[in-house]
Protein backbone atom coordinates (compact mmCIF):
# COMPACT_ATOMS: atom_id res chain seq x y z
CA UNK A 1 121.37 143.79 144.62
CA UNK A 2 121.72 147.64 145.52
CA UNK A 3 119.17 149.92 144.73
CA UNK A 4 120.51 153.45 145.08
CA UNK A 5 118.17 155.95 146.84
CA UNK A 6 117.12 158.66 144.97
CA UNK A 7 115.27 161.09 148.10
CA UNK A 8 116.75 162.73 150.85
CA UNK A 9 115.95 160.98 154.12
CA UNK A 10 114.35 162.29 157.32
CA UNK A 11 114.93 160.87 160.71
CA UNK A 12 111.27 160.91 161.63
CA UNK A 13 109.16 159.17 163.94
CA UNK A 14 105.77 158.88 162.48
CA UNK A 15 103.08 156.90 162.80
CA UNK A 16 102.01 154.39 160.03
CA UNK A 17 98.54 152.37 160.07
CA UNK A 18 97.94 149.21 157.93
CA UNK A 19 95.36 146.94 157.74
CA UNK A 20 97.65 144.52 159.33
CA UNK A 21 99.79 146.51 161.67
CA UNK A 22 100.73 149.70 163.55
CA UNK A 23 103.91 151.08 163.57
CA UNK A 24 105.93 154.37 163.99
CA UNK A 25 108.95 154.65 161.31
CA UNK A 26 112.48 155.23 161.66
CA UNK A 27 113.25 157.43 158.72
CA UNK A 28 110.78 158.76 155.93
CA UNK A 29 111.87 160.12 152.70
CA UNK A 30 109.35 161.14 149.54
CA UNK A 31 110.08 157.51 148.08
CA UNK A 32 109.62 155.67 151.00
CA UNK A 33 109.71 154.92 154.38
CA UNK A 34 111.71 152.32 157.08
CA UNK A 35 109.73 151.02 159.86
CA UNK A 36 110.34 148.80 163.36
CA UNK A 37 107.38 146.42 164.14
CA UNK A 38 107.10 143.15 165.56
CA UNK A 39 106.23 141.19 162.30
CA UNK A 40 107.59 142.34 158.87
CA UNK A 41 105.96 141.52 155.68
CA UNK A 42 107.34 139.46 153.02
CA UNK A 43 109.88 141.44 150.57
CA UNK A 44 107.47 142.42 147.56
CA UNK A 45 104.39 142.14 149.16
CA UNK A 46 102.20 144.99 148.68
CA UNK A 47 100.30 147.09 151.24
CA UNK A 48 97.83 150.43 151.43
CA UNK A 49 97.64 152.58 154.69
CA UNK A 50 98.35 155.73 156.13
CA UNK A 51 100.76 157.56 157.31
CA UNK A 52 100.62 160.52 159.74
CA UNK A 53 102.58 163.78 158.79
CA UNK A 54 101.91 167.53 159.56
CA UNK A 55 98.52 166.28 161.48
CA UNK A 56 97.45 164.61 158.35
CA UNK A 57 96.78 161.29 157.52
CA UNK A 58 98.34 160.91 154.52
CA UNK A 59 96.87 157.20 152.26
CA UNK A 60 99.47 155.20 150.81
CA UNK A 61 100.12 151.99 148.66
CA UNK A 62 103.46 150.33 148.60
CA UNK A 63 105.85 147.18 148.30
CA UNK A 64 108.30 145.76 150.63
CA UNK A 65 111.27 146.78 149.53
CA UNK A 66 113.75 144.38 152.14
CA UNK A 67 112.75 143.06 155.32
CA UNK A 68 114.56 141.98 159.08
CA UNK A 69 113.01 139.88 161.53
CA UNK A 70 112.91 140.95 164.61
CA UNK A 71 113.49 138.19 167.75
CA UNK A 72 110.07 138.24 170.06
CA UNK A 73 111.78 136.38 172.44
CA UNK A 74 114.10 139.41 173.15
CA UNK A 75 111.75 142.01 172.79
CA UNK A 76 113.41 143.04 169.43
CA UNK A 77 111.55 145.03 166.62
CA UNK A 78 111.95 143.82 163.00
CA UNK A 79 112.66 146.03 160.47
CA UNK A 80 111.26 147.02 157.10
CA UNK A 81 111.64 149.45 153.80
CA UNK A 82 108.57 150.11 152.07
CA UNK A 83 108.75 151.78 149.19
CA UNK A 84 105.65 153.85 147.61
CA UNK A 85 103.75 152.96 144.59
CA UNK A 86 101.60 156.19 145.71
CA UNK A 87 101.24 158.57 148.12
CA UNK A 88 98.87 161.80 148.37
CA UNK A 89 100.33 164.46 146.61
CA UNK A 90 100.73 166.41 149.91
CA UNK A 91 102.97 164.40 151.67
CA UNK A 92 106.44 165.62 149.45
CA UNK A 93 105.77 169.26 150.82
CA UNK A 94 104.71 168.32 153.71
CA UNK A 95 107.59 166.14 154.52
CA UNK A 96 109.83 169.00 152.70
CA UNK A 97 108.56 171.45 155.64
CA UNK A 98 109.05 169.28 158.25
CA UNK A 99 112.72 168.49 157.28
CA UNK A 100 113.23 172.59 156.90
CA UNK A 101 112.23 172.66 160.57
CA UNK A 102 114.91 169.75 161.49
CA UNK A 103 117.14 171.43 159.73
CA UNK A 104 117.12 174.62 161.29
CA UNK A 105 117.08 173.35 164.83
């Protein structure tokens, strides 16, 4: 099933702390984020962290949206879309300033 995005998405490397993991993302939008780590979560399953923006760490709760394994043996990263179920009310602007600045450079 496709789910059609509904945010602009940043190409931003930022740093994401769970109780279970650490992690830096791949892209970052204001529904959402993709991250690489060594062990992804089950699709649906829900987690609560934070995630670093503008020097701020930002808390968050979300679900696994998808999930890709990674391959330890190779030294490959899994992949994973979480999507937020909420997110401090500062991260939209702050993520909205920080893709002005990408864009203008």
């Amino acid at each position: 099933m496709h789910v059609s995005r509904r945010a602009r998405r940043f190409r931003l490397r930022v740093r994401v702390a769970t109780s279970r993991s650490r992690s830096f993302t791949v892209n970052v939008s204001t529904g959402g984020f993709c991250t690489e780590l060594m062990r992804v979560l089950s699709v649906g399953e829900r987690l609560e962290g934070l995630i670093h923006l503008s020097g701020r760490d930002m808390c968050f709760a979300g679900r696994v949206a998808w999930a890709r394994a990674g391959d330890p043996r190779l030294g490959q990263l899994g992949r994973m879309g979480v999507c937020f179920e909420q997110i401090d009310p500062e991260f939209a602007r702050g993520l909205d300033l920080r893709g002005s600045e990408l864009a203008t450079t």
